[in-house]
C-alpha atoms as a PDB file:
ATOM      1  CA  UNK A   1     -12.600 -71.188 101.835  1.00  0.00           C
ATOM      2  CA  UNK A   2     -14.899 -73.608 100.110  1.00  0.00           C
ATOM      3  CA  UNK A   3     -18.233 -71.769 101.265  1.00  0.00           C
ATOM      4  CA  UNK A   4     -16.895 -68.439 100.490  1.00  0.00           C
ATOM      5  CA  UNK A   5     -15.567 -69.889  96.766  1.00  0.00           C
ATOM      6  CA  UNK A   6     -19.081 -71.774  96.516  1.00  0.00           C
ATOM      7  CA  UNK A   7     -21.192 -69.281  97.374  1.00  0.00           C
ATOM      8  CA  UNK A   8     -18.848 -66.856  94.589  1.00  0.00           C
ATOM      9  CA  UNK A   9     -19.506 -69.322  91.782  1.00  0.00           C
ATOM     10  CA  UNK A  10     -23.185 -69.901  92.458  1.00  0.00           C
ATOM     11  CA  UNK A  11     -23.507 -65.770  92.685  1.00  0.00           C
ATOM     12  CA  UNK A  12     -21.647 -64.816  89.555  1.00  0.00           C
ATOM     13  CA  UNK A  13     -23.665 -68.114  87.820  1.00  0.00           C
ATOM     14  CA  UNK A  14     -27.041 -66.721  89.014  1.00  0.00           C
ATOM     15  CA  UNK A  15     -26.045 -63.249  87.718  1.00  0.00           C
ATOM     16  CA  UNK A  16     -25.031 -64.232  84.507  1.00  0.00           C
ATOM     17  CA  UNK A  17     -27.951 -66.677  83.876  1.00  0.00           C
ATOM     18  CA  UNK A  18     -30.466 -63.371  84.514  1.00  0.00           C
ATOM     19  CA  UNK A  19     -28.303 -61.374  82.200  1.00  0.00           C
ATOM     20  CA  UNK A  20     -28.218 -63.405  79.657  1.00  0.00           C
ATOM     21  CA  UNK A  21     -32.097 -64.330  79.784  1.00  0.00           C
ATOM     22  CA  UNK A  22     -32.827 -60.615  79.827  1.00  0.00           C
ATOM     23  CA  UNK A  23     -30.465 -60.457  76.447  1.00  0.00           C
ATOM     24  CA  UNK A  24     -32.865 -62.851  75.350  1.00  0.00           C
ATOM     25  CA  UNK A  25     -35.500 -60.753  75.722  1.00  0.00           C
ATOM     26  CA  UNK A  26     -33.864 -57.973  73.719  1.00  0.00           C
ATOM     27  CA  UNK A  27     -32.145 -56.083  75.738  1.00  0.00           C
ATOM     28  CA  UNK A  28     -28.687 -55.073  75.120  1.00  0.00           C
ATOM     29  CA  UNK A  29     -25.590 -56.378  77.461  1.00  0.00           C
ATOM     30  CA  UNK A  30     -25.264 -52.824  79.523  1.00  0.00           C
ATOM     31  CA  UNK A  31     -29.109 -52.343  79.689  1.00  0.00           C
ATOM     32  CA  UNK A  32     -29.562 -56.111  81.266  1.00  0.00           C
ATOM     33  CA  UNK A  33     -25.879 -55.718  83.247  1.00  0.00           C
ATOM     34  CA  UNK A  34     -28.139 -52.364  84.881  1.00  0.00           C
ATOM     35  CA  UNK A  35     -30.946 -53.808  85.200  1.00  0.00           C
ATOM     36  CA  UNK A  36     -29.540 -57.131  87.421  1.00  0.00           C
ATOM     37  CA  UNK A  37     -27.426 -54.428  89.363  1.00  0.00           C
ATOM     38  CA  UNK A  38     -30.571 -52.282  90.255  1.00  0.00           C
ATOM     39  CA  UNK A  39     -32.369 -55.046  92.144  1.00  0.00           C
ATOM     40  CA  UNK A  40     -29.460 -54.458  94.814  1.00  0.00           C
ATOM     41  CA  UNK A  41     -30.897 -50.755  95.081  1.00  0.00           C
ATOM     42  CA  UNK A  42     -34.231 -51.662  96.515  1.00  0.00           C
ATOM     43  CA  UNK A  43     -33.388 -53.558  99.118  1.00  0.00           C
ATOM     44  CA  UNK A  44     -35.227 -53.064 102.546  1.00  0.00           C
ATOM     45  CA  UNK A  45     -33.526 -52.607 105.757  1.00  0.00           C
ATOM     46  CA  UNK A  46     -34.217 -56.249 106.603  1.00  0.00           C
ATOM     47  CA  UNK A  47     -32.962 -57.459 103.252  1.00  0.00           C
ATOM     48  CA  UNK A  48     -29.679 -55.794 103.865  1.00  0.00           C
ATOM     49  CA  UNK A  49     -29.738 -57.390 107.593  1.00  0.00           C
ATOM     50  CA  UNK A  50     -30.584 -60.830 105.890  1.00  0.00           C
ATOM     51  CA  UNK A  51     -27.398 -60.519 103.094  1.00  0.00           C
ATOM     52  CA  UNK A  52     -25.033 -59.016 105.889  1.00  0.00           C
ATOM     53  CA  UNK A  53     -25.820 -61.643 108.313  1.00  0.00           C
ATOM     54  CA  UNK A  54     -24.890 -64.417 105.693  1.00  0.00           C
ATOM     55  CA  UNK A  55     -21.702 -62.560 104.795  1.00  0.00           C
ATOM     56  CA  UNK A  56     -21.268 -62.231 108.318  1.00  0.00           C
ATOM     57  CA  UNK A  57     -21.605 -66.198 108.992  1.00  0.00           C
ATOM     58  CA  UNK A  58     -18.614 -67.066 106.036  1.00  0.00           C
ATOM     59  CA  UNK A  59     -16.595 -64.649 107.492  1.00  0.00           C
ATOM     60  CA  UNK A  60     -17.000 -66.302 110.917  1.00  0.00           C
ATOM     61  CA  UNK A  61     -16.888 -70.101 109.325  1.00  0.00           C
ATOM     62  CA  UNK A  62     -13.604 -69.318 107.716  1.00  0.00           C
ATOM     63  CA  UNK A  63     -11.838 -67.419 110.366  1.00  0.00           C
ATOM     64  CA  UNK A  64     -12.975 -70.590 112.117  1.00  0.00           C
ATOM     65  CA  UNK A  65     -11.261 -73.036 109.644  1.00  0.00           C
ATOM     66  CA  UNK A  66      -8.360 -70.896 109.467  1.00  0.00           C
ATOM     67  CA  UNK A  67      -7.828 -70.603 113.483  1.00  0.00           C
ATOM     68  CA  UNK A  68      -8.232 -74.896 113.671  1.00  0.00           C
ATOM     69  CA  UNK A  69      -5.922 -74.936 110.558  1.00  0.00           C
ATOM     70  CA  UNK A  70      -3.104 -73.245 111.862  1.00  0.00           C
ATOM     71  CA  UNK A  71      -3.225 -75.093 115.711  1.00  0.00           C
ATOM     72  CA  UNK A  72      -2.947 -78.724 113.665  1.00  0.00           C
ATOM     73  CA  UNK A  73       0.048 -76.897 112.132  1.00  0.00           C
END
């Protein structure tokens, strides 16, 4: 569950560090909330492949972690 929180936090603090520096530049909170949201819309087949693969990788680590949890138990 650590991954899957760390990789949450470092996400939402990446998005919010490109919001905020597009605020900066003077746009308003919805225009630079689109405008990080839009990058996901141009993503290449391989791109997707790349970010499904990594989801796909937690998911397996934790269902791991959970599975050796619960025989010690």
């Amino acid at each position: 569950m650590r991954i899957t929180g760390i990789s949450a936090f470092l996400f939402i603090c990446m998005m919010t560090v490109s919001v905020m520096l597009d605020v900066l530049q003077g746009m308003t909170f919805i225009e630079a909330s689109q405008n990080n949201v839009a990058a996901f819309g141009i993503l290449t087949t391989g791109d997707w492949l790349i970010v499904t693969f990594f989801f796909v990788i937690i998911f397996v680590e934790v269902v791991m972690i959970l599975k050796k949890k619960k025989q010690q138990s």
